[in-house]
PDB file of N, CA and C in Angstrom:
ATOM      1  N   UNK A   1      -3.794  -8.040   5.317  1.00  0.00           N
ATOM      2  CA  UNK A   1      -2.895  -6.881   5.257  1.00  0.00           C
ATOM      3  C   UNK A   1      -3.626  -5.568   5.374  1.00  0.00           C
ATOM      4  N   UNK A   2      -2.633  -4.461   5.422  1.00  0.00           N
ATOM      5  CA  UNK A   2      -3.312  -3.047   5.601  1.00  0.00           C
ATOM      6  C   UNK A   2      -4.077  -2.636   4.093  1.00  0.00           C
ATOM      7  N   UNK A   3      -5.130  -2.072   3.922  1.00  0.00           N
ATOM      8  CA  UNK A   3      -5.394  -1.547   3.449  1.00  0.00           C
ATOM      9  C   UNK A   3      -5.822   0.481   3.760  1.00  0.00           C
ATOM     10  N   UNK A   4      -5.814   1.267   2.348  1.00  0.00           N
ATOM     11  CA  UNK A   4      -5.963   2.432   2.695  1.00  0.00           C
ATOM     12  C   UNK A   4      -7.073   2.927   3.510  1.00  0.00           C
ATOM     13  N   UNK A   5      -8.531   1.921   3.461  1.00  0.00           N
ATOM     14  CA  UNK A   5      -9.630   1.773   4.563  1.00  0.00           C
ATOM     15  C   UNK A   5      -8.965   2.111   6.254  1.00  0.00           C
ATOM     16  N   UNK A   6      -7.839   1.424   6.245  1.00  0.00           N
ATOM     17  CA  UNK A   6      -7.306   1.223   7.279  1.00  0.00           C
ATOM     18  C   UNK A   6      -6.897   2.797   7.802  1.00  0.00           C
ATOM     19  N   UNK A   7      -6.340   3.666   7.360  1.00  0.00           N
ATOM     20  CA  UNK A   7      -5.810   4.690   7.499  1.00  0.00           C
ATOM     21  C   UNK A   7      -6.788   6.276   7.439  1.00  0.00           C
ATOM     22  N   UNK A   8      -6.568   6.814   8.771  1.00  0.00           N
ATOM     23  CA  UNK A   8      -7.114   8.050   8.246  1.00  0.00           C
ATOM     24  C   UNK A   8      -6.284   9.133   7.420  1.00  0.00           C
ATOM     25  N   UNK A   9      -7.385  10.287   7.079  1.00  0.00           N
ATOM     26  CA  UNK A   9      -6.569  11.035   6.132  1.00  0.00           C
ATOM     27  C   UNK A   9      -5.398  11.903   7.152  1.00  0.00           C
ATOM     28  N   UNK A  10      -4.990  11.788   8.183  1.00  0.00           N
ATOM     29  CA  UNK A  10      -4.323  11.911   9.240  1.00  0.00           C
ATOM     30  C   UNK A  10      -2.737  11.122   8.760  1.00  0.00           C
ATOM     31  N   UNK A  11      -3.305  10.282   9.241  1.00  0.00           N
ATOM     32  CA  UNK A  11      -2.383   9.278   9.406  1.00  0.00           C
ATOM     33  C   UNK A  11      -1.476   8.890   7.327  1.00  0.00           C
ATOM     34  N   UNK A  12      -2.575   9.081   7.002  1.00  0.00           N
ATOM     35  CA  UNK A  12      -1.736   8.928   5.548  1.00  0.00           C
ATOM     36  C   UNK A  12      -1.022  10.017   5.206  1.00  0.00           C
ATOM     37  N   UNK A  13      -1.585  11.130   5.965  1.00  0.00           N
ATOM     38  CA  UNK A  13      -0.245  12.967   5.284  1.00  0.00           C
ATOM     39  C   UNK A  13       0.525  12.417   6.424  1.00  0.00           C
ATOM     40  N   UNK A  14       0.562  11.874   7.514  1.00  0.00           N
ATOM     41  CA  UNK A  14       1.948  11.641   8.575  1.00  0.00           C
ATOM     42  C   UNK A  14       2.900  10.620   7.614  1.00  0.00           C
ATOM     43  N   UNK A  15       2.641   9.589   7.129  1.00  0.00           N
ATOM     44  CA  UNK A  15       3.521   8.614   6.110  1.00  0.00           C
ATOM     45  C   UNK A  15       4.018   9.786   4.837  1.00  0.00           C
ATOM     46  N   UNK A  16       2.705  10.081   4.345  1.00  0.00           N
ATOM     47  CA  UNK A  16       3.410  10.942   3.012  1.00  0.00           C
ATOM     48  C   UNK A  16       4.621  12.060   3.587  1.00  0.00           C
ATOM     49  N   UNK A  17       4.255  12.743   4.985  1.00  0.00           N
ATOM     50  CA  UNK A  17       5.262  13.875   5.404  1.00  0.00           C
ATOM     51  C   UNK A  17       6.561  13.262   5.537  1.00  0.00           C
ATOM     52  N   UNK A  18       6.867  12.039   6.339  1.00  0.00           N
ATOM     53  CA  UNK A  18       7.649  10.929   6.678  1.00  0.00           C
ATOM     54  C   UNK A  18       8.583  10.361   5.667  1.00  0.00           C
ATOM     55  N   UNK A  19       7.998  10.425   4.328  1.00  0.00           N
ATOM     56  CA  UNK A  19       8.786   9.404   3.196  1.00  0.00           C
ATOM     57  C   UNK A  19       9.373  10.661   2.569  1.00  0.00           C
ATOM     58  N   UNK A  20       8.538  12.230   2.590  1.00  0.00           N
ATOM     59  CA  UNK A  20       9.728  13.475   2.043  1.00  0.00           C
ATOM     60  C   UNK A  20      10.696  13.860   2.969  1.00  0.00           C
ATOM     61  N   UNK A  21      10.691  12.864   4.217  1.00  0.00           N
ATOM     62  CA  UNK A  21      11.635  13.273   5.310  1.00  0.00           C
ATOM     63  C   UNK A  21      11.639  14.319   6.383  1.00  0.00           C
ATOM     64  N   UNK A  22      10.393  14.489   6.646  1.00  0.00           N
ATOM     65  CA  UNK A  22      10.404  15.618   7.654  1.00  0.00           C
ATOM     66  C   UNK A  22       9.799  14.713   9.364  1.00  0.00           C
ATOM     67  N   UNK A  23      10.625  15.273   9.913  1.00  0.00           N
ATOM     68  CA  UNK A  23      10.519  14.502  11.708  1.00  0.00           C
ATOM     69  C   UNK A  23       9.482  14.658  11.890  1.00  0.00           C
ATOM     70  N   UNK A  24       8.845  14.118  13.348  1.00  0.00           N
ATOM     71  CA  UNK A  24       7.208  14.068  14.146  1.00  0.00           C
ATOM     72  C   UNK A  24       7.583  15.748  14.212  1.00  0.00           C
ATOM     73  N   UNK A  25       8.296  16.256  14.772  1.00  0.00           N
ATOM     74  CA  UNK A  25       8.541  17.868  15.296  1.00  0.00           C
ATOM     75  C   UNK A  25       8.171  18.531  13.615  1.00  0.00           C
ATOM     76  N   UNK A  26       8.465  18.350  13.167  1.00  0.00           N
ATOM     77  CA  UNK A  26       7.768  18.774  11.782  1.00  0.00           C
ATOM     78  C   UNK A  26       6.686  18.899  11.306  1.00  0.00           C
ATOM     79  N   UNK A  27       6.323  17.608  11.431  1.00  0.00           N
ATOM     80  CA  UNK A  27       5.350  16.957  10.735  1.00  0.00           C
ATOM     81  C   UNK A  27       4.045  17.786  11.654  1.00  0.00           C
ATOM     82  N   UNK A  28       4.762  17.842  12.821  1.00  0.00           N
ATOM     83  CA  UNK A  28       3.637  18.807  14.261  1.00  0.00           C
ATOM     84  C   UNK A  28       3.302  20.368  13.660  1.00  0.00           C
ATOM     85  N   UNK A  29       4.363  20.593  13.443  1.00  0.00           N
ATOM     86  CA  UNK A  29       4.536  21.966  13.302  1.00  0.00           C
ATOM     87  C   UNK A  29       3.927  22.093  12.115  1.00  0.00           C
ATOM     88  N   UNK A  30       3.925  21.387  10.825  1.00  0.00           N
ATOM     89  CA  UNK A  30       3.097  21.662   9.295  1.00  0.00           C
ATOM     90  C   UNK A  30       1.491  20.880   9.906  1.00  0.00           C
ATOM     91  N   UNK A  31       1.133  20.071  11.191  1.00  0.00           N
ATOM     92  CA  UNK A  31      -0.177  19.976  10.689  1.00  0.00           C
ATOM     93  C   UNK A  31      -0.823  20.441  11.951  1.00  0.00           C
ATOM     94  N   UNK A  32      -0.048  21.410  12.755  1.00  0.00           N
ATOM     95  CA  UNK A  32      -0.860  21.971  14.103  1.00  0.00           C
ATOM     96  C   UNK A  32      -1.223  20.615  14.573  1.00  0.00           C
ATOM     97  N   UNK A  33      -0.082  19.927  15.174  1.00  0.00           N
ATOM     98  CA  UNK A  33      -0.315  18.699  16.283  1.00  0.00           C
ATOM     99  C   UNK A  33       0.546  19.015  16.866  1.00  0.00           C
ATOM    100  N   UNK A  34       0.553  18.377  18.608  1.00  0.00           N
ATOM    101  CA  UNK A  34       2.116  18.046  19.356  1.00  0.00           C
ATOM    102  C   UNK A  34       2.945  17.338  18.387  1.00  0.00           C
ATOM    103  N   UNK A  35       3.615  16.899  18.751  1.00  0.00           N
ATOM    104  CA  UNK A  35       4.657  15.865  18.260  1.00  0.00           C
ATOM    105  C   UNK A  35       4.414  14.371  18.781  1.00  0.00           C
ATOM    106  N   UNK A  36       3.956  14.251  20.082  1.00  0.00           N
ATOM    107  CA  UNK A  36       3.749  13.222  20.531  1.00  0.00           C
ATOM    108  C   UNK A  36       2.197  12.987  20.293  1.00  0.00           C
ATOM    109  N   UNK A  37       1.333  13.689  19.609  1.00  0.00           N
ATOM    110  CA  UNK A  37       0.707  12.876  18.757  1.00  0.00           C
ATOM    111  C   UNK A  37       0.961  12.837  17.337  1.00  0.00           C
ATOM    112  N   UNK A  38       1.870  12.789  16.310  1.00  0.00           N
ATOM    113  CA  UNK A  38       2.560  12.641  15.826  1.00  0.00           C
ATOM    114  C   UNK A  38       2.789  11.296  15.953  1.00  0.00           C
ATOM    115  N   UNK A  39       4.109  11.139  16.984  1.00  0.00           N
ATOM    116  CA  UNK A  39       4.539   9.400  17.433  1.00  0.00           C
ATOM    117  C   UNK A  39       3.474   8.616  17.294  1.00  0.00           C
ATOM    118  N   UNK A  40       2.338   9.079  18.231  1.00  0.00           N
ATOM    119  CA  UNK A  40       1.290   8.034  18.118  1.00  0.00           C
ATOM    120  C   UNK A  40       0.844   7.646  17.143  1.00  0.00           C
ATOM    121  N   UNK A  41       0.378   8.697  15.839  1.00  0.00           N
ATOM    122  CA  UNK A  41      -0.217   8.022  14.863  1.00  0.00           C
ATOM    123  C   UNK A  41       0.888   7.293  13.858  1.00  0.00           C
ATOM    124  N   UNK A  42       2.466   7.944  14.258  1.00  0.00           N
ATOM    125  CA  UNK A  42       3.124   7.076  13.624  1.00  0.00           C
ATOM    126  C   UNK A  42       3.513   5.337  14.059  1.00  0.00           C
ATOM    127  N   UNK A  43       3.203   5.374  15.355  1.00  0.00           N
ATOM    128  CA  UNK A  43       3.373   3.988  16.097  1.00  0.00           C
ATOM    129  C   UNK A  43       1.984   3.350  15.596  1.00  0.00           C
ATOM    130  N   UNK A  44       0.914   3.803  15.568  1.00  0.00           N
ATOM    131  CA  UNK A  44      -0.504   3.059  14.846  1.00  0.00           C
ATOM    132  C   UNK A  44       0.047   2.832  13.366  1.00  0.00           C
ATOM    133  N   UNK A  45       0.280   3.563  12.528  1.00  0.00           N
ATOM    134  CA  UNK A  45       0.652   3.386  11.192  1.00  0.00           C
ATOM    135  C   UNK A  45       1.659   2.005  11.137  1.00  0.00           C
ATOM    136  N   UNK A  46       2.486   2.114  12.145  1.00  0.00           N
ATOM    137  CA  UNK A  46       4.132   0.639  12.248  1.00  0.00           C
ATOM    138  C   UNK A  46       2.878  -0.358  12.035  1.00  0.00           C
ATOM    139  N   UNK A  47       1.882  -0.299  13.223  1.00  0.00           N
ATOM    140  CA  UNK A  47       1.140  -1.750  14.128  1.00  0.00           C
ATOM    141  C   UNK A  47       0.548  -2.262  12.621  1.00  0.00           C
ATOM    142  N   UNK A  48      -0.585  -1.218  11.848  1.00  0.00           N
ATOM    143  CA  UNK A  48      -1.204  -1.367  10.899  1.00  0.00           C
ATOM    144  C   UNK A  48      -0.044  -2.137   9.586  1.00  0.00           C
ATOM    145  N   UNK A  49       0.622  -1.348   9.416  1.00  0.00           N
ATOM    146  CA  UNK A  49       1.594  -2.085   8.307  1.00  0.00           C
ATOM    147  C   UNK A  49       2.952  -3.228   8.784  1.00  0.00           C
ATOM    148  N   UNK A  50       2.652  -3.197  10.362  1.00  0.00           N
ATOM    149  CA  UNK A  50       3.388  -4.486  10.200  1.00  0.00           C
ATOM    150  C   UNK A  50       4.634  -4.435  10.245  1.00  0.00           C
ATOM    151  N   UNK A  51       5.289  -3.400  10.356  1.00  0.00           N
ATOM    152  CA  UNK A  51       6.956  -2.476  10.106  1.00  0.00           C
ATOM    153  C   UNK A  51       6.952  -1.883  11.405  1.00  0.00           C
ATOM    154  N   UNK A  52       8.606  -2.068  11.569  1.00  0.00           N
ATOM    155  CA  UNK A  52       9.464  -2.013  12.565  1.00  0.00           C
ATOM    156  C   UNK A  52       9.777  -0.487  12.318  1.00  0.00           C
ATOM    157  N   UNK A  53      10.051   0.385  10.976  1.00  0.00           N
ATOM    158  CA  UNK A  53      10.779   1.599  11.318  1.00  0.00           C
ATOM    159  C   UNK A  53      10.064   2.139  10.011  1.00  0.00           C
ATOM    160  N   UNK A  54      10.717   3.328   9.816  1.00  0.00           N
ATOM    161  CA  UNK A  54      10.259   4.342   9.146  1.00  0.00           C
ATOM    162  C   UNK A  54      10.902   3.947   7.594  1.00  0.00           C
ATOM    163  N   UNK A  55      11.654   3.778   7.462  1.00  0.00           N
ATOM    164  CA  UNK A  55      11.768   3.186   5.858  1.00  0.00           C
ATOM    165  C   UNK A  55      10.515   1.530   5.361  1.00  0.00           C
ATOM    166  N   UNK A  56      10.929   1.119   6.379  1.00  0.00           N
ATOM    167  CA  UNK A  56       9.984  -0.321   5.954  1.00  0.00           C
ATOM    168  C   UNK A  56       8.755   0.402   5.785  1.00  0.00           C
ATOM    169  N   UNK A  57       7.952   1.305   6.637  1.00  0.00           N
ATOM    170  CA  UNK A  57       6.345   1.750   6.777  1.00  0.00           C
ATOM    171  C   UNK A  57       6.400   2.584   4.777  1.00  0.00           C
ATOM    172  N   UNK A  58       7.796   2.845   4.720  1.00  0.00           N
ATOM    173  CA  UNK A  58       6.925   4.024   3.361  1.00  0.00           C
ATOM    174  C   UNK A  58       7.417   2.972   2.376  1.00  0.00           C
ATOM    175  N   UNK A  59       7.955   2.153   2.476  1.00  0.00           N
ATOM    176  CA  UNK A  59       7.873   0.801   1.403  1.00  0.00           C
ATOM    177  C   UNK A  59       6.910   0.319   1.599  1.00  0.00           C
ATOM    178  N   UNK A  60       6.007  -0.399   2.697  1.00  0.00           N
ATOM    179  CA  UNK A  60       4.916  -0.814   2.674  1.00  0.00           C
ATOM    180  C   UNK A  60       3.980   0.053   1.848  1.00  0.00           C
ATOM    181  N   UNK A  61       4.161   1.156   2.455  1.00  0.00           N
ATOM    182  CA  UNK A  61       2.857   1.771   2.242  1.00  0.00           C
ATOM    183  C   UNK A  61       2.993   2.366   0.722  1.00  0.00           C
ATOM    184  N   UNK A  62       3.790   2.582   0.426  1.00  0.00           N
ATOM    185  CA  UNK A  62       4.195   2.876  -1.307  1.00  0.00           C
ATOM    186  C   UNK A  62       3.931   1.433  -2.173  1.00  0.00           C
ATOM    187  N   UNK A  63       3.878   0.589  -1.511  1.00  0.00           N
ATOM    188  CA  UNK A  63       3.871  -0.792  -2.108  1.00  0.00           C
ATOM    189  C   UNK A  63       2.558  -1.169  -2.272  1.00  0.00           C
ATOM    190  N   UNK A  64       1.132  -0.868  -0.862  1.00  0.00           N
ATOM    191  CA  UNK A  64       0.465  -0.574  -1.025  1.00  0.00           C
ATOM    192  C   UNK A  64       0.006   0.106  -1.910  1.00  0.00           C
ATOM    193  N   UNK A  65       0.190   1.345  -2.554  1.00  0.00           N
ATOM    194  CA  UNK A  65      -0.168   2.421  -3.249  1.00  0.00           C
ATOM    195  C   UNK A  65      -1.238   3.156  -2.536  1.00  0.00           C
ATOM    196  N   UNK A  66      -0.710   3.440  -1.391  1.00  0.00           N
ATOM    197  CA  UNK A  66      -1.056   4.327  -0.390  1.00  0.00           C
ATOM    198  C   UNK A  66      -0.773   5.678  -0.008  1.00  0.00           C
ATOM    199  N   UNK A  67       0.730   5.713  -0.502  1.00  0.00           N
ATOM    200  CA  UNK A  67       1.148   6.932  -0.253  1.00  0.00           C
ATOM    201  C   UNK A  67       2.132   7.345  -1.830  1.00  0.00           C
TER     202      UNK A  67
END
C-alpha cells in the first residue's frame, strides 16, 4: 500500500486542499501551479492510493494518516 514516503510535500497539500474542498483551479491559484498540473498530481495521488475519485483518495489517505 501507499505510504506517506510515497507522496511529495506537493502532492500531500493537493489531497489536504482537496478534502477542504477546493477544485484543481484553486488549488492552482493557492499554490502558483496551472491547473493541469494540479490534475496530474491529482491523477498520481488516485494511481498511488488505488482510488477511483476524490472522496475515496481523502478516505484513503485520512485512513492512512496522511492527510
Amino acid at each position: 500500500g501507499a505510504a506517506r514516503e510515497d507522496f511529495s510535500p506537493t502532492a500531500l497539500e493537493i489531497l489536504r486542499l482537496q478534502s477542504e474542498g477546493l477544485t484543481a483551479t484553486q488549488i492552482g491559484a493557492r499554490l502558483g501551479m496551472k491547473p493541469d498540473t494540479v490534475r496530474y498530481h491529482i491523477k498520481e495521488n488516485y494511481r498511488k492510493l488505488d482510488v477511483g475519485g476524490k472522496a475515496e483518495a481523502i478516505a484513503a489517505a485520512r485512513g492512512l494518516g496522511i492527510i
